[in-house]
N, C-alpha and C. Protein backbone atom coordinates (compact mmCIF):
# COMPACT_ATOMS: atom_id res chain seq x y z
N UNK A 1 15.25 1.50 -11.25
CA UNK A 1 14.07 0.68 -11.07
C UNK A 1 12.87 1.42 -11.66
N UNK A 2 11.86 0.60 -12.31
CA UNK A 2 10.68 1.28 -13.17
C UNK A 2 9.43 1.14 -11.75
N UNK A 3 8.69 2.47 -12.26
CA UNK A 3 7.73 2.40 -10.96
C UNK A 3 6.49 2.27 -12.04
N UNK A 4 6.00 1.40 -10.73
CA UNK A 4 4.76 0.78 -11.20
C UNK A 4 3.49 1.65 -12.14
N UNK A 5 3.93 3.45 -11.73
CA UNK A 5 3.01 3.24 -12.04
C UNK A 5 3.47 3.94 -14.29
N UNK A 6 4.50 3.62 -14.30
CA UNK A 6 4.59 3.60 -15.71
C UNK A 6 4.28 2.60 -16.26
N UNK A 7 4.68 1.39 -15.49
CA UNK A 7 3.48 0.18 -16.05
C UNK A 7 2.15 0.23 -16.94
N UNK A 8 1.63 1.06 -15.74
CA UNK A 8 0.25 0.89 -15.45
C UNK A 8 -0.11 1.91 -16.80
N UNK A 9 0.44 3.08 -17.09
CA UNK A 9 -0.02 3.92 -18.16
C UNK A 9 0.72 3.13 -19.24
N UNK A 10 1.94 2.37 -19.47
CA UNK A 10 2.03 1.73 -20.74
C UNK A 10 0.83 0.81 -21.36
N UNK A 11 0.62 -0.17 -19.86
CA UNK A 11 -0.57 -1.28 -20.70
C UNK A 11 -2.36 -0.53 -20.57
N UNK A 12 -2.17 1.21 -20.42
CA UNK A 12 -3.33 2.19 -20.65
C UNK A 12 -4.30 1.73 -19.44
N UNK A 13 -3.73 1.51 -18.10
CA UNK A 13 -4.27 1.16 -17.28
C UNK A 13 -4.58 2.09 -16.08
N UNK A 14 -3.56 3.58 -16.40
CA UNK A 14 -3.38 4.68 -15.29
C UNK A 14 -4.36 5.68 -15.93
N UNK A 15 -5.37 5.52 -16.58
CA UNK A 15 -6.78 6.59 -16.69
C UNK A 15 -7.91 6.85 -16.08
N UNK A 16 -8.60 7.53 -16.06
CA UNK A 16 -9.53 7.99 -14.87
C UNK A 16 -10.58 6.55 -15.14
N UNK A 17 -10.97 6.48 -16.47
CA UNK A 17 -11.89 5.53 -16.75
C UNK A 17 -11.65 3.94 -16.25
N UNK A 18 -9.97 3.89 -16.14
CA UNK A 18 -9.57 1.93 -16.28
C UNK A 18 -8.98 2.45 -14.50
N UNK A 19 -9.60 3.06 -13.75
CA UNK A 19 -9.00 3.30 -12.13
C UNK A 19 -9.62 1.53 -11.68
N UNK A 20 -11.00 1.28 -11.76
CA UNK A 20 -11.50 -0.12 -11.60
C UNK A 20 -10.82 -0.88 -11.87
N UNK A 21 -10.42 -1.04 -13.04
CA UNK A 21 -10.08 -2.33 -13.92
C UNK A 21 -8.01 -2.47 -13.18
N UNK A 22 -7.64 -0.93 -12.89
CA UNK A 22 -6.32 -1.22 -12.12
C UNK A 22 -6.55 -2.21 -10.94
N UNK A 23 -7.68 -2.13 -10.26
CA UNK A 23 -7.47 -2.97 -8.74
C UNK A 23 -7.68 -4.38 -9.01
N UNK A 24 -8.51 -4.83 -10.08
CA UNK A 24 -8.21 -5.87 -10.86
C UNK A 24 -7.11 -6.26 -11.56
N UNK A 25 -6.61 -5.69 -11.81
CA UNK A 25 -5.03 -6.10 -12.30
C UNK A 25 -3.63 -6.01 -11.25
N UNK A 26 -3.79 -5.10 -10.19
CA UNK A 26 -3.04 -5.79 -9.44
C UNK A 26 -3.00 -6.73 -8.34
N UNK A 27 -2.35 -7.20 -7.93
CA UNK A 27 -2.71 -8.81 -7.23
C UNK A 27 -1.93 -7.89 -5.59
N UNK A 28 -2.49 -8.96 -4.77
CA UNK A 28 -2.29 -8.71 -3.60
C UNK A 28 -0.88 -8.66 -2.84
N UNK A 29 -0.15 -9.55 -3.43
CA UNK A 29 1.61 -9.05 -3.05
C UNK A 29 2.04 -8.20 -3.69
N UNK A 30 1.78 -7.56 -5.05
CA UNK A 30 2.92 -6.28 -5.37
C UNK A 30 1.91 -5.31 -4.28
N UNK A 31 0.84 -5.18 -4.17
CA UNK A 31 0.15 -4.02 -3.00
C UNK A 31 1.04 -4.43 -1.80
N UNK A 32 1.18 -5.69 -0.98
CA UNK A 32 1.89 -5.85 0.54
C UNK A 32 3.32 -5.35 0.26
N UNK A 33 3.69 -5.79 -1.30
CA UNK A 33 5.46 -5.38 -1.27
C UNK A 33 5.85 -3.86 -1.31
N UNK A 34 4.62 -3.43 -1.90
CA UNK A 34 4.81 -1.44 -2.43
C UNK A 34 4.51 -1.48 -0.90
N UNK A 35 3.91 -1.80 0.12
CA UNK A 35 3.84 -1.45 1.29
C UNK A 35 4.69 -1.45 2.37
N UNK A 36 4.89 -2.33 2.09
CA UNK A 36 6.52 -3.02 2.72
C UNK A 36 7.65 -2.03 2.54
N UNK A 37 8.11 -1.44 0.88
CA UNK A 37 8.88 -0.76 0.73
C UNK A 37 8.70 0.76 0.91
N UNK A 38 7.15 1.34 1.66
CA UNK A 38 6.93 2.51 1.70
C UNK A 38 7.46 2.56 3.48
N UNK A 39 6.70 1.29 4.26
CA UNK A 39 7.60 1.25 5.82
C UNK A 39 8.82 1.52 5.59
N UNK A 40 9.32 0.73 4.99
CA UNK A 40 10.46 0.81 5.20
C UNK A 40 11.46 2.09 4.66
N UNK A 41 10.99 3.31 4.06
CA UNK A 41 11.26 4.61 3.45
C UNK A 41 11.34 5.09 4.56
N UNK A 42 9.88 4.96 4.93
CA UNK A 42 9.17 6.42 6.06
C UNK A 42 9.89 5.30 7.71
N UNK A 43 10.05 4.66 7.84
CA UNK A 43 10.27 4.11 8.77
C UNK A 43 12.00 3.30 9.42
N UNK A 44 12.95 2.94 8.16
CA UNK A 44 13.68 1.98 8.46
C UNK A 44 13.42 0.52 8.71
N UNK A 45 14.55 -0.01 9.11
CA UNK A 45 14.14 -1.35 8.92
C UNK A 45 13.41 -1.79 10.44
N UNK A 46 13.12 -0.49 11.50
CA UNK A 46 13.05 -0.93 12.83
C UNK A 46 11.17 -1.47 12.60
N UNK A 47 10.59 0.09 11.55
CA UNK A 47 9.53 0.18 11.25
C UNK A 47 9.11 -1.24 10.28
N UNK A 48 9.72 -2.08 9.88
CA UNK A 48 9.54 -3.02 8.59
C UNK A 48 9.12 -4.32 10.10
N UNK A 49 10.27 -4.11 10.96
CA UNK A 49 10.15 -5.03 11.32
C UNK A 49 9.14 -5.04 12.20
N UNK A 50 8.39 -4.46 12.96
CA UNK A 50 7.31 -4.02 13.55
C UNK A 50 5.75 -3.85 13.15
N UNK A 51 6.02 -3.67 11.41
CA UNK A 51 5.06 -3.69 10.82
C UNK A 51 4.74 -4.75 9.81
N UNK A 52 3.91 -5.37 9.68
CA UNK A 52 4.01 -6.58 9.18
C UNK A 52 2.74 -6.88 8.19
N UNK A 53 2.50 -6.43 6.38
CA UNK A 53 1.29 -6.31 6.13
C UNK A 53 1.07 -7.59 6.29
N UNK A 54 -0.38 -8.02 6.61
CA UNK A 54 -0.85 -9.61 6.77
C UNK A 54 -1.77 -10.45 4.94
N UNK A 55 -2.15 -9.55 4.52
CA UNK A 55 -3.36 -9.54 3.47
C UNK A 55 -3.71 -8.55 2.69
N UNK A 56 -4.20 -8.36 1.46
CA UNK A 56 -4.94 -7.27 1.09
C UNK A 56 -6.04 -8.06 0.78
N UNK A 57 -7.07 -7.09 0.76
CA UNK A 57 -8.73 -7.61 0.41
C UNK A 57 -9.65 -6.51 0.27
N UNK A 58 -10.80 -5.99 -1.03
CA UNK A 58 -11.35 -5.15 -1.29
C UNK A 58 -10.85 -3.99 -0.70
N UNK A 59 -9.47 -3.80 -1.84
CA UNK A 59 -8.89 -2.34 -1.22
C UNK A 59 -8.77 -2.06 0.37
N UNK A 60 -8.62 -2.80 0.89
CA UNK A 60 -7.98 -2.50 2.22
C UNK A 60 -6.79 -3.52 2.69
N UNK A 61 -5.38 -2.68 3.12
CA UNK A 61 -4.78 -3.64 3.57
C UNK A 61 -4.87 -3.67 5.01
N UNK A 62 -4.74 -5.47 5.25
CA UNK A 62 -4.69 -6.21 6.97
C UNK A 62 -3.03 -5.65 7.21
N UNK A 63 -3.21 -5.29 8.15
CA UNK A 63 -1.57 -5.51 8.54
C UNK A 63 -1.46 -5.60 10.00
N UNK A 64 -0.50 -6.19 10.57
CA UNK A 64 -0.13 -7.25 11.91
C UNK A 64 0.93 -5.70 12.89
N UNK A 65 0.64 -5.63 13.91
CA UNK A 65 1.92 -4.39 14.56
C UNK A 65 2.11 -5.46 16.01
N UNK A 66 3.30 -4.95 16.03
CA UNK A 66 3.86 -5.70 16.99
C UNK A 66 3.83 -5.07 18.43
N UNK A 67 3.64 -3.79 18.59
CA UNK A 67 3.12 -3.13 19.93
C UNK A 67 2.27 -1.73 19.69
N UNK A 68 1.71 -1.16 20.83
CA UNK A 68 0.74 -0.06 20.49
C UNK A 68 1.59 1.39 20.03
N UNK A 69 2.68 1.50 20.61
CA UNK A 69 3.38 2.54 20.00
C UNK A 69 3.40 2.16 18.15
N UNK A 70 3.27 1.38 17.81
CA UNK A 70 4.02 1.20 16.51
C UNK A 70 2.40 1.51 15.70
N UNK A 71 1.30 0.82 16.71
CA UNK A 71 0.08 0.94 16.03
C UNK A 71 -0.04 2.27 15.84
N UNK A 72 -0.56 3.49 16.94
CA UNK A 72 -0.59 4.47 17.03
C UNK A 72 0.28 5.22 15.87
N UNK A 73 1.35 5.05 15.42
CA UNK A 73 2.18 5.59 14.77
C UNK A 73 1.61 5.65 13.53
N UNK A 74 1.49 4.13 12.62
CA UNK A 74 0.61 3.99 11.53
C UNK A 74 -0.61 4.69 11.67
N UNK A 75 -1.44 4.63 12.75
CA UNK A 75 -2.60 5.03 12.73
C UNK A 75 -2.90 6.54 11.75
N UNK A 76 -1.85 6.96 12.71
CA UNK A 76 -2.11 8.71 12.48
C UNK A 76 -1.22 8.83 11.36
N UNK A 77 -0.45 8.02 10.69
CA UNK A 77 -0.20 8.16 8.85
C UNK A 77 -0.65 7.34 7.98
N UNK A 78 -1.84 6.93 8.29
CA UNK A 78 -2.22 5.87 7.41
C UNK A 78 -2.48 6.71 6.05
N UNK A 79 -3.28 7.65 6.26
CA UNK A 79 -3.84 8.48 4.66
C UNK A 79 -1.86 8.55 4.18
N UNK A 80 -0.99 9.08 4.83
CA UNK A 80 0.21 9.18 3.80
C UNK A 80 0.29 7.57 3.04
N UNK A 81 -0.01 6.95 3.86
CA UNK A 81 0.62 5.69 3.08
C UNK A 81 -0.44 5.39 1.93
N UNK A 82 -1.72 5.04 2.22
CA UNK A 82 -2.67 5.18 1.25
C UNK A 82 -2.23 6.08 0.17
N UNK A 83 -2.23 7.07 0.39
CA UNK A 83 -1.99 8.16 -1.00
C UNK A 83 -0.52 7.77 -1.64
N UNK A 84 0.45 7.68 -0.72
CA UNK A 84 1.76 6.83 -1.22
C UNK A 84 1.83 5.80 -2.65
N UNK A 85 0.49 4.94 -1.80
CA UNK A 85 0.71 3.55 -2.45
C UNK A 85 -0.01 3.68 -4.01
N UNK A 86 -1.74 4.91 -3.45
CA UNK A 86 -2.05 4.71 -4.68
C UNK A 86 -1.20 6.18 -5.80
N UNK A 87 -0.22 6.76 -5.71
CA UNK A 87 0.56 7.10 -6.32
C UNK A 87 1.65 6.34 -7.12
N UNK A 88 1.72 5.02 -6.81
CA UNK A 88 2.95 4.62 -6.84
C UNK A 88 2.16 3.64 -7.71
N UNK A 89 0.80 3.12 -7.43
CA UNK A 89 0.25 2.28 -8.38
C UNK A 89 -0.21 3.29 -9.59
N UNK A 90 -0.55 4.15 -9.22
CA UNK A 90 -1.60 4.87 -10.40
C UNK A 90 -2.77 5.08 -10.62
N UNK A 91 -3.43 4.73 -9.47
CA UNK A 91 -5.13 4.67 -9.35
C UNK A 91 -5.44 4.45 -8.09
N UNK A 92 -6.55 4.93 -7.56
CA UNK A 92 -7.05 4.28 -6.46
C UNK A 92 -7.29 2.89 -6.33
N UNK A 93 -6.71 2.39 -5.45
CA UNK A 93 -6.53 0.79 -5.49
C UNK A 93 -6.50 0.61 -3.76
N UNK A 94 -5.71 0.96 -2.90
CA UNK A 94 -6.00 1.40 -1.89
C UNK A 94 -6.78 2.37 -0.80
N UNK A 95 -7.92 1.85 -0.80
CA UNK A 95 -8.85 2.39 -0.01
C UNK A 95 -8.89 2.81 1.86
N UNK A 96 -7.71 1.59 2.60
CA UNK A 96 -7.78 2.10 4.03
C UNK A 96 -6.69 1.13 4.29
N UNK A 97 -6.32 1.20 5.95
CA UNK A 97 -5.39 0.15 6.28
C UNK A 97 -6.14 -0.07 7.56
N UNK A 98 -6.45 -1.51 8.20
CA UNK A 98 -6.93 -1.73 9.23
C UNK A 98 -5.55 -2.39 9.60
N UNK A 99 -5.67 -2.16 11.20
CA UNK A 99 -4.72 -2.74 12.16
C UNK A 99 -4.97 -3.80 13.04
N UNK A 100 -3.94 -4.76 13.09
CA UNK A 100 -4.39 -5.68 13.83
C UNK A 100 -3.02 -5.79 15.37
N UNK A 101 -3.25 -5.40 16.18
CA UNK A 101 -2.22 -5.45 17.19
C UNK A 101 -1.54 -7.09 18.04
């Protein structure tokens, strides 16, 4: 499988200068799906199912938890996942994750 973020340096989109122009070019489900598939790394499928992204919007993703243990959990790895995601895109594109319980 090709990761996104060779994409992103083929169409010259993974440079310090085009970091903007990346969050404009990616759309809000490949961000919920790279998210989806980072739960489900760091987590299993118990974590997928518990965690539920809802939205992305100005670099932050919404996401839905199904009890406070599960919130708490994300809470205190949110920067891994952030740095995860914008590794995996190639730019800062992900800015925070708010929780919604």
């Amino acid at each position: 499988m090709k990761n996104i973020g060779d994409y992103l340096t083929k169409k010259k989109i993974n440079t310090p200068s085009a970091h903007k122009k990346a969050s404009a070019d990616i759309d809000g489900e490949t961000v919920m799906h790279l998210f989806s598939r980072a739960v489900r790394a760091e987590y299993g499928r118990q974590g997928e199912k518990n965690i539920t992204p809802q939205f992305y919007k100005n670099g932050v993703i919404f996401v839905k938890i199904h009890n406070s243990i599960w919130a708490q959990e994300l809470w205190m790895h949110r920067g891994f996942f952030v740095d995860t995601l914008n590794d995996k895109i190639g730019g800062t594109v992900v800015k925070n994750i708010k929780i919604a319980t």
